[in-house]
N, C-alpha and C. Protein backbone atom coordinates (compact mmCIF):
# COMPACT_ATOMS: atom_id res chain seq x y z
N UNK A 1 -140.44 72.80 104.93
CA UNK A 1 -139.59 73.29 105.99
C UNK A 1 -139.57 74.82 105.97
N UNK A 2 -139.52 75.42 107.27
CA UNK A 2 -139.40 77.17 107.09
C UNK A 2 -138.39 77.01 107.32
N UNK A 3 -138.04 78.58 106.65
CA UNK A 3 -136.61 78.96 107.14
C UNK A 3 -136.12 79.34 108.12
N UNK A 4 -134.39 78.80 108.94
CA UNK A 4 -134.05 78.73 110.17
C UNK A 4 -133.81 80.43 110.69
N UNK A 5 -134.23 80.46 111.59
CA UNK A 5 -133.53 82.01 112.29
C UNK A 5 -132.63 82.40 112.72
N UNK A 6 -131.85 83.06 112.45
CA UNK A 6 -130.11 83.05 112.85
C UNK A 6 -130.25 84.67 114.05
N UNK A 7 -129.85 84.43 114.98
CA UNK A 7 -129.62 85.47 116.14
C UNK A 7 -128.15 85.92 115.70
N UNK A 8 -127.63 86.75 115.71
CA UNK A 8 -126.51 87.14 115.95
C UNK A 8 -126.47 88.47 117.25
N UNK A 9 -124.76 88.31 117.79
CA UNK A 9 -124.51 89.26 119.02
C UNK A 9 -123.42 89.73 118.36
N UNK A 10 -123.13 91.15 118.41
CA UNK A 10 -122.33 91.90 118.56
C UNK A 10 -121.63 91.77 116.60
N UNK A 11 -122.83 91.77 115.93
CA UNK A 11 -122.55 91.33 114.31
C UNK A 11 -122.19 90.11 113.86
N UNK A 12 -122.07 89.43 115.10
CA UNK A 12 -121.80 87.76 114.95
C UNK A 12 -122.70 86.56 114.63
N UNK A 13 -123.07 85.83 114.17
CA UNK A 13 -123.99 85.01 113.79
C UNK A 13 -123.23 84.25 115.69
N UNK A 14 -124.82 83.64 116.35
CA UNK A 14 -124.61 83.41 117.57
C UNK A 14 -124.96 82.33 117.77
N UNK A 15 -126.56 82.14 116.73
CA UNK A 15 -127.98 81.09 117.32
C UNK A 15 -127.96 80.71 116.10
N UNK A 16 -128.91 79.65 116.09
CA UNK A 16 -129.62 79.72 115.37
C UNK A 16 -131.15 78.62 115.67
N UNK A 17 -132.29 79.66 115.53
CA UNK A 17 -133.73 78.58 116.03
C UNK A 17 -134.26 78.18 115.01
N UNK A 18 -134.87 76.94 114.75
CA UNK A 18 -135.71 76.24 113.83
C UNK A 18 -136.86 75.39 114.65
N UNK A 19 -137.66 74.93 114.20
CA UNK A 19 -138.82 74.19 114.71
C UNK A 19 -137.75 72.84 114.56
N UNK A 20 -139.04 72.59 115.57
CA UNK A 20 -138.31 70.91 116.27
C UNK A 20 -138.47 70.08 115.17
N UNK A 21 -139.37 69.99 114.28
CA UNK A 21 -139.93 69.67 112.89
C UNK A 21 -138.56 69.25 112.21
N UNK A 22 -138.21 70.74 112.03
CA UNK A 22 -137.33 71.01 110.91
C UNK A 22 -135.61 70.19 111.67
N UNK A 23 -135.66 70.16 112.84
CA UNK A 23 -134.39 69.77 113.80
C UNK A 23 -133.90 68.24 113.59
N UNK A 24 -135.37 67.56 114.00
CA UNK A 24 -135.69 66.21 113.94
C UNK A 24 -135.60 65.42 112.21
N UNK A 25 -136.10 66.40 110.95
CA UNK A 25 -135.42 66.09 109.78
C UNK A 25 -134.23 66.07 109.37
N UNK A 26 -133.30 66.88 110.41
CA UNK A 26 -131.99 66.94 110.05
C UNK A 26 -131.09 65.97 110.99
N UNK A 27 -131.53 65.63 111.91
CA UNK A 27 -131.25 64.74 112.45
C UNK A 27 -131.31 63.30 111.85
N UNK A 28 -132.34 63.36 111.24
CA UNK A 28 -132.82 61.79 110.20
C UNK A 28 -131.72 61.54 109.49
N UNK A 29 -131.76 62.78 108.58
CA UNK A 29 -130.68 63.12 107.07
C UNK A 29 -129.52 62.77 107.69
N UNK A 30 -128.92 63.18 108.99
CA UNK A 30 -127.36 63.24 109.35
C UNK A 30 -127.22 61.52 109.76
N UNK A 31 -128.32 60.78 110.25
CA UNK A 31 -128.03 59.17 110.86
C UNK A 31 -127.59 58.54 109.43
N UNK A 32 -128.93 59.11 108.25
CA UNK A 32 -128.88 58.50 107.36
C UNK A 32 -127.94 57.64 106.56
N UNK A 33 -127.24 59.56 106.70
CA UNK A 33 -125.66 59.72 106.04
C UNK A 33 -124.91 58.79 106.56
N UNK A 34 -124.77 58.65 108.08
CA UNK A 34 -123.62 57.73 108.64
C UNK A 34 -123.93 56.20 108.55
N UNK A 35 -125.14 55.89 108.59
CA UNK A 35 -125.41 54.75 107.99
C UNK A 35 -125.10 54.25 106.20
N UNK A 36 -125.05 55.40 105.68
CA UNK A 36 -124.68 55.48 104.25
C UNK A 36 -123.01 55.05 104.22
N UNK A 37 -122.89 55.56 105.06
CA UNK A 37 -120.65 56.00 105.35
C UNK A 37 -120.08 54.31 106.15
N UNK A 38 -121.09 54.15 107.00
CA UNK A 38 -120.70 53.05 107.61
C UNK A 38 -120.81 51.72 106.23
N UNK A 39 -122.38 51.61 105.98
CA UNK A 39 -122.36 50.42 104.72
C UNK A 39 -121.24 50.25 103.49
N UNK A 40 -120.79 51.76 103.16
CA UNK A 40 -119.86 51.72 101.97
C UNK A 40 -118.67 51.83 102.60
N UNK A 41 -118.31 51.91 104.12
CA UNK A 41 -116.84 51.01 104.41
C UNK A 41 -117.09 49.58 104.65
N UNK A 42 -118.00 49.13 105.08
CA UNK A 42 -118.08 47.54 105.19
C UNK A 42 -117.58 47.15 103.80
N UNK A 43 -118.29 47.83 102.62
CA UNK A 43 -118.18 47.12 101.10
C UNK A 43 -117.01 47.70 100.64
N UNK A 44 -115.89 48.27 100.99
CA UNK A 44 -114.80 48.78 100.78
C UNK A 44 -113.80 47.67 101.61
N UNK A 45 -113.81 47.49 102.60
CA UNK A 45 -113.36 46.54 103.39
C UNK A 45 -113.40 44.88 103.08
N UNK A 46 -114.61 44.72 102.39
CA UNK A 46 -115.02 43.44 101.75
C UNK A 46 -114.42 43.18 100.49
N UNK A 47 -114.31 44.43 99.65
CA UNK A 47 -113.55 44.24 98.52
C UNK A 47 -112.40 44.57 98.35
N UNK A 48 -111.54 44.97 99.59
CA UNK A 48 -110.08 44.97 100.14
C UNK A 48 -110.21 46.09 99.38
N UNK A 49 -110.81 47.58 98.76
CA UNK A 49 -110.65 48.86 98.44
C UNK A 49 -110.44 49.95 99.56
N UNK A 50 -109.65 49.78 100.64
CA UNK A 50 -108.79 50.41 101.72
C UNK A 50 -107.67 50.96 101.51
N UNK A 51 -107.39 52.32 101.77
CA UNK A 51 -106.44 52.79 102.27
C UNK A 51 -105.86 53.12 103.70
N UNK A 52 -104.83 52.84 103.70
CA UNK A 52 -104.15 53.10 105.44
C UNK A 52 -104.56 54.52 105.82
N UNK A 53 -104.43 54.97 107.46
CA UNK A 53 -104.17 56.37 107.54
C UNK A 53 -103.85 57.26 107.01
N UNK A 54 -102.51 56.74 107.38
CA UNK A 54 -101.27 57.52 107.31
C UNK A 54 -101.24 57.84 105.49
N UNK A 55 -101.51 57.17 105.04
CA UNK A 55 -101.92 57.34 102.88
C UNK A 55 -103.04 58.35 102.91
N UNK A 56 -103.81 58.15 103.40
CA UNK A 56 -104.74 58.70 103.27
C UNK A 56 -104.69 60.44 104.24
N UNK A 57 -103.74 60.41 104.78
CA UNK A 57 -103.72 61.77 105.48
C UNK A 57 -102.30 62.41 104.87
N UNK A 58 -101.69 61.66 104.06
CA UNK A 58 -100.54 62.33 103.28
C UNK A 58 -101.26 62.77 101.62
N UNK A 59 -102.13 62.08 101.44
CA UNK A 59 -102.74 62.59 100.19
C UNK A 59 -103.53 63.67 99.86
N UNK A 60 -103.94 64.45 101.13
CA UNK A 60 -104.61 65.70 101.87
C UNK A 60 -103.66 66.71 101.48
């Protein structure tokens, strides 16, 4: 993979360009992940290892 090109305006990071290459691998990696996130709540759910919301956004 090359490295991505970052544009910035006015000292600001703005852009950033990469090859479609490099776009389309990160795209893979990111389904991957949610397919990763989705299977280990099914098996969290299966083995009743759930927490509620509301627990889970007070423990934050």
């Amino acid at each position: 993979m090359s490295e991505p090109v970052k544009i910035s305006k006015n000292s600001k990071d703005a852009v950033v360009v990469m090859s479609i290459r490099d776009f389309e691998a990160l795209e893979a990696m990111k389904a991957e992940y949610l397919k990763h996130c989705f299977t280990s709540a099914q098996q969290d759910l299966k083995n009743g290892t759930t927490v509620d919301g509301e627990s889970f956004l007070n423990s934050l």
